[in-house]
Structures are given as structure tokens and as C-alpha cells.
PDB file of N, CA and C in Angstrom:
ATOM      1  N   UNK A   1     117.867  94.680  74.640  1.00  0.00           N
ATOM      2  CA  UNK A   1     116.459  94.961  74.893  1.00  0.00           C
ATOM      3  C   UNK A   1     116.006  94.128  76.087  1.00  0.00           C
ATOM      4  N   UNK A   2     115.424  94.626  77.160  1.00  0.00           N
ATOM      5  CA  UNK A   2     114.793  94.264  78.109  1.00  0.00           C
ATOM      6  C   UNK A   2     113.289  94.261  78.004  1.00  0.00           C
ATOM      7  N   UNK A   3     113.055  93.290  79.151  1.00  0.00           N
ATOM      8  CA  UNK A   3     111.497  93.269  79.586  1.00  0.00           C
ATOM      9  C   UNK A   3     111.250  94.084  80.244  1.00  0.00           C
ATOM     10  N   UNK A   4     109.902  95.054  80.229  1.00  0.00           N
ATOM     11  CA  UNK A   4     109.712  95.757  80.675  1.00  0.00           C
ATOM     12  C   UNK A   4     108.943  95.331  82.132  1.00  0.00           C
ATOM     13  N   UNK A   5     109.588  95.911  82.986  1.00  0.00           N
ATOM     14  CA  UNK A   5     109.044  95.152  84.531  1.00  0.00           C
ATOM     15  C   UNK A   5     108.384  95.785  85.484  1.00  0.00           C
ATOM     16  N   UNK A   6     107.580  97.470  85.226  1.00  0.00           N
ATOM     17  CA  UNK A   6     107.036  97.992  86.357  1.00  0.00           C
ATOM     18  C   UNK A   6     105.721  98.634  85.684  1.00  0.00           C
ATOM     19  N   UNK A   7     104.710  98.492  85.895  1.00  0.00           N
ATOM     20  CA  UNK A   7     103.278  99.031  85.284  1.00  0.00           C
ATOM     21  C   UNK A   7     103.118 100.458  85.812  1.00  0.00           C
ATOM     22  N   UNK A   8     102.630 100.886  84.759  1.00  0.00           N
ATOM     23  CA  UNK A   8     102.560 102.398  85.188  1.00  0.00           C
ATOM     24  C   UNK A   8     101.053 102.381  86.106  1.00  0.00           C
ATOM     25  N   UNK A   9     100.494 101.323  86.440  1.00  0.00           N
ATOM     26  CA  UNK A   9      98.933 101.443  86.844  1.00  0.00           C
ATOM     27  C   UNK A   9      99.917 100.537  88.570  1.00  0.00           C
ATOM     28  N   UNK A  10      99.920 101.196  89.372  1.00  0.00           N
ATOM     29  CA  UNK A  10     100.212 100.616  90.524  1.00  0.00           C
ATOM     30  C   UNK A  10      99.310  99.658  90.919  1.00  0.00           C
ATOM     31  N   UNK A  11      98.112  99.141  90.589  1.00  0.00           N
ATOM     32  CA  UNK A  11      97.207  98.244  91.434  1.00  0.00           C
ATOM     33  C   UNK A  11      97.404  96.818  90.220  1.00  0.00           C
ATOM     34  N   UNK A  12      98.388  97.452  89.434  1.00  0.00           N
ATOM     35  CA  UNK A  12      98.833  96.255  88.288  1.00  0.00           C
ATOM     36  C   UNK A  12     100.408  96.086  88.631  1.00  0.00           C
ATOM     37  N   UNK A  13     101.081  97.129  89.516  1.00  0.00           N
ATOM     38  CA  UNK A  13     102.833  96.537  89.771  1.00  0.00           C
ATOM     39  C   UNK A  13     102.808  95.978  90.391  1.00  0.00           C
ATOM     40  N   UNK A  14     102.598  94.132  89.754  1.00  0.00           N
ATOM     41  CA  UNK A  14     102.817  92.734  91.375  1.00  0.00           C
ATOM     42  C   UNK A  14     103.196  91.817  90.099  1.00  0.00           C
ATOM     43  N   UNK A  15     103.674  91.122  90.864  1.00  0.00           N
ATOM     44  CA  UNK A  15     103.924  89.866  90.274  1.00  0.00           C
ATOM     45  C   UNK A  15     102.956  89.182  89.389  1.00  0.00           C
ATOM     46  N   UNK A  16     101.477  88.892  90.227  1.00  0.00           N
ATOM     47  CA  UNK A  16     100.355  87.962  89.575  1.00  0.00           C
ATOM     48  C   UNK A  16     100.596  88.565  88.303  1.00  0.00           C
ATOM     49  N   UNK A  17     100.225  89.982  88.166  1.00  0.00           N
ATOM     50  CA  UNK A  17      99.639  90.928  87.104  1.00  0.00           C
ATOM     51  C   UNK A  17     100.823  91.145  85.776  1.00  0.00           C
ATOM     52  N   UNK A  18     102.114  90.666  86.429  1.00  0.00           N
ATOM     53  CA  UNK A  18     103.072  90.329  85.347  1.00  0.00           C
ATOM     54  C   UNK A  18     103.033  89.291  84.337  1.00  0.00           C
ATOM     55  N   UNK A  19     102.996  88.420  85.262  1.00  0.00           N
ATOM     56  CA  UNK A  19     103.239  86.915  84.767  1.00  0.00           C
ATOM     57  C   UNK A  19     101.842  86.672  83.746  1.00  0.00           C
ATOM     58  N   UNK A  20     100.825  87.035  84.377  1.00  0.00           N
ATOM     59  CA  UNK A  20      99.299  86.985  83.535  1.00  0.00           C
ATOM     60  C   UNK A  20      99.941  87.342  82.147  1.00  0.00           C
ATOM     61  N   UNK A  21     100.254  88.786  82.439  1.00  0.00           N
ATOM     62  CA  UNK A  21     100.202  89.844  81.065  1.00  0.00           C
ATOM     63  C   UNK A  21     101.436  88.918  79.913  1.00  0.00           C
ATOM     64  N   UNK A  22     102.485  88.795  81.068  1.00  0.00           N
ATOM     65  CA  UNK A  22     103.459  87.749  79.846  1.00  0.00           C
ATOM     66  C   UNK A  22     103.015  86.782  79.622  1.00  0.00           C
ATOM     67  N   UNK A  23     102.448  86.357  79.760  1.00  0.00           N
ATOM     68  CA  UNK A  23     102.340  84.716  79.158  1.00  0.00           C
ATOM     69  C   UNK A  23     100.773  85.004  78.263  1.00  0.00           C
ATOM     70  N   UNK A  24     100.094  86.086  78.588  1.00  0.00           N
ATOM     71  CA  UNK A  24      99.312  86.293  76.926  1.00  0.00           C
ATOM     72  C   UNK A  24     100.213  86.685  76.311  1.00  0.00           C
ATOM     73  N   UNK A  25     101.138  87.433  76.523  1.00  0.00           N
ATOM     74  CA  UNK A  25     101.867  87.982  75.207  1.00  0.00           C
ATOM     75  C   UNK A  25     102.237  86.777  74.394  1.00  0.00           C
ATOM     76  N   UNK A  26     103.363  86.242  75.221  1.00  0.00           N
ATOM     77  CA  UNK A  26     103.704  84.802  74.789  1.00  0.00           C
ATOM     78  C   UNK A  26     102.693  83.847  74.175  1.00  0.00           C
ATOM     79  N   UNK A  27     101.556  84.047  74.458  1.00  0.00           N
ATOM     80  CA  UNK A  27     100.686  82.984  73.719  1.00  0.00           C
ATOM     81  C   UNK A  27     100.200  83.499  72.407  1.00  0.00           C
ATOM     82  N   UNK A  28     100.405  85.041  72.336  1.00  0.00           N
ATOM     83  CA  UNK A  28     100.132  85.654  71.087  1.00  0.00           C
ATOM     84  C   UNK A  28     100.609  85.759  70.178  1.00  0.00           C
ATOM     85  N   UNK A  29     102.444  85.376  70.451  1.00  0.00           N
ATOM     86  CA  UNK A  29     103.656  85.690  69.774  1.00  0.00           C
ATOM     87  C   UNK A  29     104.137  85.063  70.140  1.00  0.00           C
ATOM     88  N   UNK A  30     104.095  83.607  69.450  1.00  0.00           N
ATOM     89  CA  UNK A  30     105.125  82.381  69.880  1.00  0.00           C
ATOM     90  C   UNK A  30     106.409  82.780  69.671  1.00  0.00           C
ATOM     91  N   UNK A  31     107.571  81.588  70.147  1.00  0.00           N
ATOM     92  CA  UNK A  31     108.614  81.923  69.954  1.00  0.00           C
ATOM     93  C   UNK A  31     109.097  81.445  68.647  1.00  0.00           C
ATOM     94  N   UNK A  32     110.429  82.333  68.122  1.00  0.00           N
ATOM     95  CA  UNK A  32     110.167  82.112  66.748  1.00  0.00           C
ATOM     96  C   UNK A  32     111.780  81.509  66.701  1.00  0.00           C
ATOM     97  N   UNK A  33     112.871  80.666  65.773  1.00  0.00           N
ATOM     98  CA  UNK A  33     114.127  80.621  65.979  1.00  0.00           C
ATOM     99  C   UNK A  33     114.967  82.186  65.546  1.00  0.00           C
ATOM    100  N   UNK A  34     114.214  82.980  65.104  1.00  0.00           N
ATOM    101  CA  UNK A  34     114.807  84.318  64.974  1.00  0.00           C
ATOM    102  C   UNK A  34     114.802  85.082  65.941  1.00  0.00           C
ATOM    103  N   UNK A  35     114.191  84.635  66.645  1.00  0.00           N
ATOM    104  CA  UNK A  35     114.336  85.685  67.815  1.00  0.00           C
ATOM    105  C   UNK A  35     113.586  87.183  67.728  1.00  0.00           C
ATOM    106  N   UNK A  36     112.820  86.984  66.815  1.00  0.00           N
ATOM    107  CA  UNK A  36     112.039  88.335  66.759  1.00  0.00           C
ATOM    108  C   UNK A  36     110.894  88.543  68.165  1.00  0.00           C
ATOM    109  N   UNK A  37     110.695  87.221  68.237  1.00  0.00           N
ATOM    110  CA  UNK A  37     109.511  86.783  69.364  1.00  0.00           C
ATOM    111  C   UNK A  37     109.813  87.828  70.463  1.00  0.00           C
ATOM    112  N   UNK A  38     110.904  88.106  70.594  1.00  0.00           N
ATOM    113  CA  UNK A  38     111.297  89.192  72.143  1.00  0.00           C
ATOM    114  C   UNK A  38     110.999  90.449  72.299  1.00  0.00           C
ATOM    115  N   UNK A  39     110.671  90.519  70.945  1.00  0.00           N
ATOM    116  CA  UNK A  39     110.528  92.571  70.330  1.00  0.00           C
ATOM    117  C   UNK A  39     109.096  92.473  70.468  1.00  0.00           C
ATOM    118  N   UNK A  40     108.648  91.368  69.928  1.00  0.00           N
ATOM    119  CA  UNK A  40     106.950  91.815  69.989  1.00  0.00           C
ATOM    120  C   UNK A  40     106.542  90.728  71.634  1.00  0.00           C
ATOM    121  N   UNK A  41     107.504  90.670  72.488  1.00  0.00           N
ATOM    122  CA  UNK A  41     106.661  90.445  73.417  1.00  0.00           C
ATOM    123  C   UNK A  41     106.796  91.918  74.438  1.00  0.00           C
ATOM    124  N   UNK A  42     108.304  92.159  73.882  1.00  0.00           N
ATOM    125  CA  UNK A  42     108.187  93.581  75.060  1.00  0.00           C
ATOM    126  C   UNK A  42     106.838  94.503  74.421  1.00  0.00           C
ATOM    127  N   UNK A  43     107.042  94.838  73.801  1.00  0.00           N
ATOM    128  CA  UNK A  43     105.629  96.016  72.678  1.00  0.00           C
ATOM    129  C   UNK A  43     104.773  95.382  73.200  1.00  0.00           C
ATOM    130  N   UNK A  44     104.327  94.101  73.592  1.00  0.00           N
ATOM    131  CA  UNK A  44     102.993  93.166  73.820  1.00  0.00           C
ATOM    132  C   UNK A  44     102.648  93.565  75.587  1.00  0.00           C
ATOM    133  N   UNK A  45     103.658  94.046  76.027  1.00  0.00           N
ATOM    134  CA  UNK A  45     103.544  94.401  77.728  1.00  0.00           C
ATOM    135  C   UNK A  45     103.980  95.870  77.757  1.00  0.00           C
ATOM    136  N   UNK A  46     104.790  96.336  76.683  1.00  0.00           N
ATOM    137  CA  UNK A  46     104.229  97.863  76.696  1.00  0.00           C
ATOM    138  C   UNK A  46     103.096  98.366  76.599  1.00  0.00           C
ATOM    139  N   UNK A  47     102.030  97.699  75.489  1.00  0.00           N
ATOM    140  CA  UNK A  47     100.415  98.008  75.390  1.00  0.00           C
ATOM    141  C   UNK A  47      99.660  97.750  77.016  1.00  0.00           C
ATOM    142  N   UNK A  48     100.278  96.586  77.186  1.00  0.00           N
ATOM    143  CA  UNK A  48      99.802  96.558  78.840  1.00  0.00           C
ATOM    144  C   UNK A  48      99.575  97.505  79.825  1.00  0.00           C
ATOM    145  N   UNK A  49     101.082  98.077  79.401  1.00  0.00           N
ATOM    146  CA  UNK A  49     100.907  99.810  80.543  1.00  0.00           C
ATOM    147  C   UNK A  49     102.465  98.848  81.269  1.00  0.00           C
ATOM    148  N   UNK A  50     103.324  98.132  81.063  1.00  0.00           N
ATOM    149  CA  UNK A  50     104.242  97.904  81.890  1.00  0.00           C
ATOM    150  C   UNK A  50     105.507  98.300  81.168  1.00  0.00           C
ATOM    151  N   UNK A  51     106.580  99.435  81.729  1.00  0.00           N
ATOM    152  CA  UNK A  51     107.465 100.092  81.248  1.00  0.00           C
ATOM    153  C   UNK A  51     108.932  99.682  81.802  1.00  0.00           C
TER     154      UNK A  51
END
């Protein structure tokens, strides 16, 4: 499973607008030692609009 890395909203495919969106995810869905943390951060930047 990958991160999803290109926004379907072009005035959101940049860098700033990545890093923003991950690191709410990440602050929403700490990391866990199971490793589940990765599934709900991709889903957390899929809601974003980044595919």
C-alpha cells in the first residue's frame, strides 16, 4: 500500500498542499506499533481528493 501522491484538484497538486494534508492526517491517526496507522492515513488523504 502506497501513499497516495497526486490530487485530483490541480491548484492542490504541490508539495505545500501535500505535506499540510499529511501531517493532519498524521495528527489524527497517530502512529500505532501495528501498523494500522498507514491504512487510515492513506483513506485520510484519499478524503483529501489525493489519489
Amino acid at each position: 500500500m502506497s501513499m497516495p501522491t497526486e490530487n485530483q484538484d490541480p491548484a492542490k497538486n504541490n508539495r505545500a498542499t501535500y505535506n499540510k494534508d499529511l501531517k493532519e492526517c498524521k495528527e489524527d491517526y497517530p502512529e500505532v506499533g501495528s501498523g494500522v496507522h498507514i491504512r487510515q492515513w492513506v483513506n485520510c488523504m484519499k478524503l483529501k481528493g489525493w489519489k
